[in-house]
N, C-alpha and C. Protein backbone atom coordinates (compact mmCIF):
# COMPACT_ATOMS: atom_id res chain seq x y z
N UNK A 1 80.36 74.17 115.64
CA UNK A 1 81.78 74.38 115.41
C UNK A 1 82.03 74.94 114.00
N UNK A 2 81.38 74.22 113.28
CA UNK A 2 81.39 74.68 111.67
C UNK A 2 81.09 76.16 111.60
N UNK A 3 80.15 76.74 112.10
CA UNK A 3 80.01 78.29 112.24
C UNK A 3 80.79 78.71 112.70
N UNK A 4 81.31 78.57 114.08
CA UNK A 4 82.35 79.35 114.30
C UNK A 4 83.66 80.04 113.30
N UNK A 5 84.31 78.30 112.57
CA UNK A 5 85.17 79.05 111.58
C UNK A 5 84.89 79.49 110.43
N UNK A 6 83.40 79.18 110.13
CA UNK A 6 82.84 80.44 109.00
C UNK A 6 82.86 81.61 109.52
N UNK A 7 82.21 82.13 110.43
CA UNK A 7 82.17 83.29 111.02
C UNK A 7 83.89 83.65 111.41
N UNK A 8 84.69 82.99 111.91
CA UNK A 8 86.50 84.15 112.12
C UNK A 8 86.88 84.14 110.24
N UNK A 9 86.38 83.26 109.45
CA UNK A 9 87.28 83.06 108.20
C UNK A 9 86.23 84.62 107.40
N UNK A 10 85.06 84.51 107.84
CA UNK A 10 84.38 85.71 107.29
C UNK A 10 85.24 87.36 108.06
N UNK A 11 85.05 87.04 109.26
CA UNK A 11 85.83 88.28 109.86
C UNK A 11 87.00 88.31 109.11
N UNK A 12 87.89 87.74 109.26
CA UNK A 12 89.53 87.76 108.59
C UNK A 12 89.35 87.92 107.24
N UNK A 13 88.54 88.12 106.45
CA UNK A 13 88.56 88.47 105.17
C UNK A 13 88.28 89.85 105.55
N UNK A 14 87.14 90.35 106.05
CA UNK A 14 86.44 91.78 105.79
C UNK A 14 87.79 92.54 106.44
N UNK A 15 87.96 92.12 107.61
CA UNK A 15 89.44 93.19 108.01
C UNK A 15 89.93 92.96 107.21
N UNK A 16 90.50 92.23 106.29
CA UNK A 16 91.82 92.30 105.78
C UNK A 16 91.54 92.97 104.28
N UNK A 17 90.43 92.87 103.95
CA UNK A 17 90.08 93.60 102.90
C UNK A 17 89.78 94.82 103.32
N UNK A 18 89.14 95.99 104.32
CA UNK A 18 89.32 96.99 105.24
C UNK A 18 90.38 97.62 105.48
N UNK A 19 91.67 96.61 105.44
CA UNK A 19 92.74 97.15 106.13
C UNK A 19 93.80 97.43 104.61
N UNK A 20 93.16 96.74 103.62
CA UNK A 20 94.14 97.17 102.45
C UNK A 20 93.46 98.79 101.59
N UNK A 21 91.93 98.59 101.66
CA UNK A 21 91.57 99.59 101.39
C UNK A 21 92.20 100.98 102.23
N UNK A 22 92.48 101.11 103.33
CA UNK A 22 92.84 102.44 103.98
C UNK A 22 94.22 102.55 103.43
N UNK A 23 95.35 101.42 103.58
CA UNK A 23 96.32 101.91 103.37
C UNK A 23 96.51 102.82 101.60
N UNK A 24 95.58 102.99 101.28
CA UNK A 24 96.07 103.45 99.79
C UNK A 24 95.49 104.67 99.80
N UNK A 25 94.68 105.02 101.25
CA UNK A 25 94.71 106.43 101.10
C UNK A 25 95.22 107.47 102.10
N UNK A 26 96.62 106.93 102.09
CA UNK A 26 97.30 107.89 103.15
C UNK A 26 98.83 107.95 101.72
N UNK A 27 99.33 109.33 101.23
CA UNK A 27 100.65 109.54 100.16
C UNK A 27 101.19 110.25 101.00
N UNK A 28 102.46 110.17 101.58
CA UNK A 28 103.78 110.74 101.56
C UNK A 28 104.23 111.15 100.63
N UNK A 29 104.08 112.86 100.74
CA UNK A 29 104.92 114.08 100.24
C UNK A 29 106.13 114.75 100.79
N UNK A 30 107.23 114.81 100.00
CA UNK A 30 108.01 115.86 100.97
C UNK A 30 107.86 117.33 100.12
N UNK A 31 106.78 118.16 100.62
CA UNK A 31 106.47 118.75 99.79
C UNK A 31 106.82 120.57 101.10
N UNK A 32 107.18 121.59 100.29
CA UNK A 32 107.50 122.95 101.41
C UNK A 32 106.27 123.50 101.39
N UNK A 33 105.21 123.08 100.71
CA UNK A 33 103.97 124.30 100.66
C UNK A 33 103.40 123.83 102.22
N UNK A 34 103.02 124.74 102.96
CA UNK A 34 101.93 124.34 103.74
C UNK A 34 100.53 125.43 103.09
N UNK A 35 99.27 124.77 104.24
CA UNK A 35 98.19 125.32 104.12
C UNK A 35 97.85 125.74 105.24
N UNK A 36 97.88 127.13 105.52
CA UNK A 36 97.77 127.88 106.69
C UNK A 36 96.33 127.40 107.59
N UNK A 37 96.54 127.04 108.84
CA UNK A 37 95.65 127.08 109.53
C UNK A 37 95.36 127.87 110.70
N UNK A 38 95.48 128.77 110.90
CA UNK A 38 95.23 129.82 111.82
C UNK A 38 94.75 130.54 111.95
N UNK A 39 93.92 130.91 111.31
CA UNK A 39 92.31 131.72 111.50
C UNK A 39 91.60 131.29 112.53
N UNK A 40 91.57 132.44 113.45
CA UNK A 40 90.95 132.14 114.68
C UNK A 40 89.79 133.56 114.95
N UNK A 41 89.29 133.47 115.59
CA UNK A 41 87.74 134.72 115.63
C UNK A 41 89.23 135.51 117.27
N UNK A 42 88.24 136.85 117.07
CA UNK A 42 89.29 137.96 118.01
C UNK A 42 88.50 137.52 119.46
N UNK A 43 87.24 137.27 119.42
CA UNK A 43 86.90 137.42 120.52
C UNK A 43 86.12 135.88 121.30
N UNK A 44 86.45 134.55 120.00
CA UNK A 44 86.27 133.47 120.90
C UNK A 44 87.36 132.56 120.39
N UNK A 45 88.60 132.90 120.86
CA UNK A 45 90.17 131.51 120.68
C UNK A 45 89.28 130.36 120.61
N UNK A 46 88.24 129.83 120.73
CA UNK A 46 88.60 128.23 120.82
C UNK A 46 87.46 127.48 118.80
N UNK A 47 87.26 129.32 118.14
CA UNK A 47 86.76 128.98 117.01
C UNK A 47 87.86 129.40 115.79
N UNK A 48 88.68 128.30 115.59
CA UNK A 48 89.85 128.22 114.05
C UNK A 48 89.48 128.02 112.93
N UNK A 49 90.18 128.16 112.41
CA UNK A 49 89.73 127.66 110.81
C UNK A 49 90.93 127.70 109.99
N UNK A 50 91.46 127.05 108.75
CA UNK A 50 92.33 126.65 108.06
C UNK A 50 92.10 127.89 107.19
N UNK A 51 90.45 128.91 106.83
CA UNK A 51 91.25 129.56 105.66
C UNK A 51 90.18 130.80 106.47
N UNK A 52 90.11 132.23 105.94
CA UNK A 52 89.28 133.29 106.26
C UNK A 52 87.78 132.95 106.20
N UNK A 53 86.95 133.48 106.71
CA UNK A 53 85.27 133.63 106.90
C UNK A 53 85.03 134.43 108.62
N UNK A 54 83.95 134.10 108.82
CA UNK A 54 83.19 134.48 109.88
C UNK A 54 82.96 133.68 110.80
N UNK A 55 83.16 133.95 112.23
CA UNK A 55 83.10 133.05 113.56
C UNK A 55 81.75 132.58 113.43
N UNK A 56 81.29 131.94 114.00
CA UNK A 56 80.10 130.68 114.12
C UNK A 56 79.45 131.38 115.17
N UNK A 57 80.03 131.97 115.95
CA UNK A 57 79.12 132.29 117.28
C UNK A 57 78.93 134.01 117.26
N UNK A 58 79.89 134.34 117.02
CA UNK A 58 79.21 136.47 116.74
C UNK A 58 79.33 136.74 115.65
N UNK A 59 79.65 135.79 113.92
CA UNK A 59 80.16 136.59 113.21
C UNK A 59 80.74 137.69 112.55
N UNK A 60 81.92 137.66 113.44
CA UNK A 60 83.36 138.24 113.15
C UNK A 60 84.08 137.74 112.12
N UNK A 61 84.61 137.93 111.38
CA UNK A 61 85.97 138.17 110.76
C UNK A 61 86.70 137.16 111.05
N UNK A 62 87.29 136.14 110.71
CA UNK A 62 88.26 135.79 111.61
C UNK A 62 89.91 136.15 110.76
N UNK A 63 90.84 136.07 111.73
CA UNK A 63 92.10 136.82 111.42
C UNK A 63 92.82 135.75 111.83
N UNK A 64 94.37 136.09 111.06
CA UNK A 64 95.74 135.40 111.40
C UNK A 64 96.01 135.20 112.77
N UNK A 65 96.81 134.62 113.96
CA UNK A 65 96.84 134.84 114.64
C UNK A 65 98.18 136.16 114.94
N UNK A 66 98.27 136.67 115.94
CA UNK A 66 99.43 137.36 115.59
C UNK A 66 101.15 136.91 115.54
N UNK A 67 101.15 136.38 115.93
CA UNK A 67 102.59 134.81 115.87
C UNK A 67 102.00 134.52 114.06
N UNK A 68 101.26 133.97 114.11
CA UNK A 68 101.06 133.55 111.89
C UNK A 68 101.89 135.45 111.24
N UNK A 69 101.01 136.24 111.62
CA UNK A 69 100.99 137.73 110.96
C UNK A 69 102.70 137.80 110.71
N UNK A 70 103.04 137.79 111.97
CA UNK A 70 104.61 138.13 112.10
C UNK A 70 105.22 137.39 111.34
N UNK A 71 105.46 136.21 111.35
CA UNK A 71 106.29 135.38 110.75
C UNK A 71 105.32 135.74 108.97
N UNK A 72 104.49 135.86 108.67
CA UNK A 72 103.68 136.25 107.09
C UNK A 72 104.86 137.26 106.66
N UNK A 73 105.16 138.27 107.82
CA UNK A 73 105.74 139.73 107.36
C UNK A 73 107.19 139.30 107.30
N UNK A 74 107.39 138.27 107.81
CA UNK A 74 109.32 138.91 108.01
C UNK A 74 109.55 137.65 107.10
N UNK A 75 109.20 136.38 105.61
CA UNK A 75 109.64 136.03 105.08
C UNK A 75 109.02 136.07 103.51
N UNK A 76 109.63 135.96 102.83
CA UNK A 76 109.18 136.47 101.36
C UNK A 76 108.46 134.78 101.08
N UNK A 77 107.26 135.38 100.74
CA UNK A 77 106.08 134.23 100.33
C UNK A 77 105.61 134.03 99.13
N UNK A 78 105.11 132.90 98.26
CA UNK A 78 104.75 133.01 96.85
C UNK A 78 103.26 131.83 97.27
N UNK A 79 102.36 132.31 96.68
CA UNK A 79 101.20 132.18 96.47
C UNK A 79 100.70 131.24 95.45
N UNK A 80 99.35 130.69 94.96
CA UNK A 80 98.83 130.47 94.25
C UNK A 80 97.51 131.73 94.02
N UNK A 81 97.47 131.97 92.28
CA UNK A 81 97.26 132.96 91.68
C UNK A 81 95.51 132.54 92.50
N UNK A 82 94.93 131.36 92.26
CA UNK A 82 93.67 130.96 92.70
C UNK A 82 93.48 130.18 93.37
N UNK A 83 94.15 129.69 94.75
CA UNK A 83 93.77 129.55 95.80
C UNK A 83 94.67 130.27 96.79
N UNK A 84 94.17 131.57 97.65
CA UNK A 84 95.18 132.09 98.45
C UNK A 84 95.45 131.76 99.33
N UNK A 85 95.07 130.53 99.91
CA UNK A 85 95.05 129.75 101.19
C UNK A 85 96.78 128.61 101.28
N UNK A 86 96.88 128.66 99.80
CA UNK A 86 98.15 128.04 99.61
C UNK A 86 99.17 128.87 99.60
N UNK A 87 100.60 128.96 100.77
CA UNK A 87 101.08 129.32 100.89
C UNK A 87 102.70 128.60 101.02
N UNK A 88 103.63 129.00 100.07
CA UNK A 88 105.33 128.52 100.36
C UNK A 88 105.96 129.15 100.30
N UNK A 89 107.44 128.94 100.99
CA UNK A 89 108.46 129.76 101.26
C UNK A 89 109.43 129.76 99.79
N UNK A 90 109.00 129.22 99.05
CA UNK A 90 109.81 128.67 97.40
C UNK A 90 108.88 128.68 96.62
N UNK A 91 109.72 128.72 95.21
CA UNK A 91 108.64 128.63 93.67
C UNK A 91 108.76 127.17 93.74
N UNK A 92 106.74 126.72 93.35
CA UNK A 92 106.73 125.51 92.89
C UNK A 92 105.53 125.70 92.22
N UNK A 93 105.01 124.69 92.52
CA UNK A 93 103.17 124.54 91.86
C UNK A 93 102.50 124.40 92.98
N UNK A 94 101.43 124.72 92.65
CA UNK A 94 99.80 124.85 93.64
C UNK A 94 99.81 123.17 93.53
N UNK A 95 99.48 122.38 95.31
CA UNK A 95 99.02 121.27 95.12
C UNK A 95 97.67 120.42 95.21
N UNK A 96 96.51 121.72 94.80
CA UNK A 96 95.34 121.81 94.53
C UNK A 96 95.05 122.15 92.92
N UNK A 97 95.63 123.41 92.24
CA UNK A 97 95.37 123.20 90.80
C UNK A 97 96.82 123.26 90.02
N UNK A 98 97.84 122.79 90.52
CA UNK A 98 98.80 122.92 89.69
C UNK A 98 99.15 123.73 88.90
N UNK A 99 98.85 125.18 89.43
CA UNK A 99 99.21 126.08 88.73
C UNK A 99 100.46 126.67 88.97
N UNK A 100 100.93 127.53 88.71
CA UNK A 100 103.00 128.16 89.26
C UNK A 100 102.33 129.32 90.06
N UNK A 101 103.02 129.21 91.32
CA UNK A 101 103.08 130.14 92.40
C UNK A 101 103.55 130.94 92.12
N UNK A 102 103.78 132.14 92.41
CA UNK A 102 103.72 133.24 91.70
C UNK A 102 104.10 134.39 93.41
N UNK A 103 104.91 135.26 93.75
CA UNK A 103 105.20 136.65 94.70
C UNK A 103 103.59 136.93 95.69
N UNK A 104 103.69 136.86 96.50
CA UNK A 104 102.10 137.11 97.03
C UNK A 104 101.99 138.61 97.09
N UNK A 105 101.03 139.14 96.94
CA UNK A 105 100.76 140.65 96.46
C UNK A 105 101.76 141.98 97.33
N UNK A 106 101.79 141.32 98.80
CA UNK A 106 101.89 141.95 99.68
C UNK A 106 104.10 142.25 99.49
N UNK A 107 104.17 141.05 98.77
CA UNK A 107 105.82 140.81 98.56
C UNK A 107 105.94 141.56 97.49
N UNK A 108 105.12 141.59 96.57
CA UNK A 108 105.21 142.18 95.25
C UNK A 108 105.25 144.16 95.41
N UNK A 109 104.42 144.48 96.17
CA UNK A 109 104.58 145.60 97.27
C UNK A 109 105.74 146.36 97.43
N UNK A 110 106.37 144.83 98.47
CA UNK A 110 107.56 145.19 99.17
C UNK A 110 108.81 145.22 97.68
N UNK A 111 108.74 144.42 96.76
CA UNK A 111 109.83 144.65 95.50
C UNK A 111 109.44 146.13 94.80
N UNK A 112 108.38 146.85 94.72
CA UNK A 112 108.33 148.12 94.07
C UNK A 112 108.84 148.90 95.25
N UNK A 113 108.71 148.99 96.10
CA UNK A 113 109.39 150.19 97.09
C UNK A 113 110.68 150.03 96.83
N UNK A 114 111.13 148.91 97.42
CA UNK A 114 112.69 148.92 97.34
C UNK A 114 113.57 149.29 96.15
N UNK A 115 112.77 148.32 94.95
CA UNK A 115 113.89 148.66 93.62
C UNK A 115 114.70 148.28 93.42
N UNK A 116 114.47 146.80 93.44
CA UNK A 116 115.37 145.55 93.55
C UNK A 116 115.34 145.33 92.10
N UNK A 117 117.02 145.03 91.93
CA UNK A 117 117.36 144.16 90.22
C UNK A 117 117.05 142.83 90.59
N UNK A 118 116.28 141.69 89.82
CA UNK A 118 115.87 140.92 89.58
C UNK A 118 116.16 140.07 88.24
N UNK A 119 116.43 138.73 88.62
CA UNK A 119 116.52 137.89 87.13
C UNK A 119 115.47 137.68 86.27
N UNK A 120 115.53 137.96 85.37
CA UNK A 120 114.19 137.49 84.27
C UNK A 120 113.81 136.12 84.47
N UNK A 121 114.87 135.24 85.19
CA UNK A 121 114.32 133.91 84.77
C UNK A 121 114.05 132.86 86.33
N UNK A 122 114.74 133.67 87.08
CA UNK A 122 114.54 133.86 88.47
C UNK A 122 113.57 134.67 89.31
N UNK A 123 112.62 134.75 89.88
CA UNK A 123 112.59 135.73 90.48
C UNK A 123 112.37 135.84 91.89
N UNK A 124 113.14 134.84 92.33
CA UNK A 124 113.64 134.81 93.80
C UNK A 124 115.10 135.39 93.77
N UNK A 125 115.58 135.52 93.16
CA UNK A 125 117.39 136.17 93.24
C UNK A 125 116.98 137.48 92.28
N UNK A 126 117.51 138.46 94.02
CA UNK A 126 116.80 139.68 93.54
C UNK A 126 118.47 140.88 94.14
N UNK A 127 119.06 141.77 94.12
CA UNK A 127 120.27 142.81 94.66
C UNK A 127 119.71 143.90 94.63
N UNK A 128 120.17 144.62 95.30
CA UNK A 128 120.22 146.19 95.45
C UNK A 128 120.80 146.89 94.05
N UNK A 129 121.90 146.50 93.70
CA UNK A 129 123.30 146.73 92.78
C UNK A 129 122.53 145.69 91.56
N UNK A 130 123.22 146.69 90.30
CA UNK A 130 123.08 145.96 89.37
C UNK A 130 124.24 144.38 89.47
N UNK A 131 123.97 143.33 88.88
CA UNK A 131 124.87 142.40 88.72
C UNK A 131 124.81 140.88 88.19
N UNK A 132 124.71 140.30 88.02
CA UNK A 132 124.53 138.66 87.55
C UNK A 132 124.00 137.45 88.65
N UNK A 133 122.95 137.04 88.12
CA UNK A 133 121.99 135.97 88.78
C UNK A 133 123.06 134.52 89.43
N UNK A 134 122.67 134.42 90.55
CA UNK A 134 123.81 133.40 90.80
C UNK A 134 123.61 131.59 90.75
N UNK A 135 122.32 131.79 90.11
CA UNK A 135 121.93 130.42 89.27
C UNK A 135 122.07 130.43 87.76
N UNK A 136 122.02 131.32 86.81
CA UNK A 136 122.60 131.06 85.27
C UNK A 136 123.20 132.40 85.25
N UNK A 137 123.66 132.69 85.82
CA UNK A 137 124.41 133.88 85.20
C UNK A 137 123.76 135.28 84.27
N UNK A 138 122.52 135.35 84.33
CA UNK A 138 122.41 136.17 83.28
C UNK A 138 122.09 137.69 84.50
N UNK A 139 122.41 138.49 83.19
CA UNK A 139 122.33 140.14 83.96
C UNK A 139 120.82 140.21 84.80
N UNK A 140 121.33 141.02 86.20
CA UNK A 140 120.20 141.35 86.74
C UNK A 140 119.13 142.89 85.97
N UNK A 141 118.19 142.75 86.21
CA UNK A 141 117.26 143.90 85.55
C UNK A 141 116.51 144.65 86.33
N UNK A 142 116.12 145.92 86.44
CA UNK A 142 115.23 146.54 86.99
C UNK A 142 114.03 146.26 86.76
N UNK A 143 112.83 146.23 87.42
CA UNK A 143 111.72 146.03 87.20
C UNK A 143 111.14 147.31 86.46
N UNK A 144 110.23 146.94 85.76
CA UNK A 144 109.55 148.34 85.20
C UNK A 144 108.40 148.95 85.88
């Protein structure tokens, strides 16, 4: 009998010491960056991947899917300078090196064609027309 409640008083410690260790490694973020996972190979769907390389089975390339591509093209994206796998729809920081996200090349592109006035201190509030930033007020500028 004596073993028995050594042995549940031993169990009920190790879970419960088990069960405090996990909870401290799960953090709630409300954070807008995601990390793209949609790299998939062209010619076997069932091989993905979270960032670019080569399929496992023909080494191919693997690519965006075309649903990722589309939605890449039709919203203005900001990057991390050194990891390009981090991707948000807003300026913040990289939540791998904390660095400032920064226009992804392809957006940066799309602002020299057009010839958009831009805030110096903003550079998400961008017009056609010269005119004033509608977070501090200061004059919009042409890019050089």
């Amino acid at each position: 009998m004596k073993t028995i409640i050594i042995f549940l008083i031993a169990s009920f410690a190790t879970f419960t010491t088990h069960a405090q260790k996990d909870k401290g490694k799960y953090i709630k973020t409300k954070s807008t960056l995601t990390i793209q996972s949609n790299y998939s190979c062209p010619m076997h769907s069932e091989v993905k991947s979270n960032k670019p390389g080569k399929c496992s089975k023909c080494d191919m390339d693997l690519a965006l899917s075309t649903k990722e591509q589309m939605k890449k093209d039709a919203v203005r994206l900001y990057t991390c300078p050194m990891h390009s796998e981090v991707v948000s729809k807003k300026l913040g920081k990289c939540p791998v090196c904390n660095s400032n996200l920064s226009l992804s090349k392809k957006e940066q592109m799309k602002m020299e064609t057009v010839k958009l006035y831009t805030c110096p201190m903003h550079s998400d509030v961008a017009a056609k027309t010269p005119g004033k930033c509608s977070k501090c007020g200061m004059a919009l500028t042409m890019p050089n």
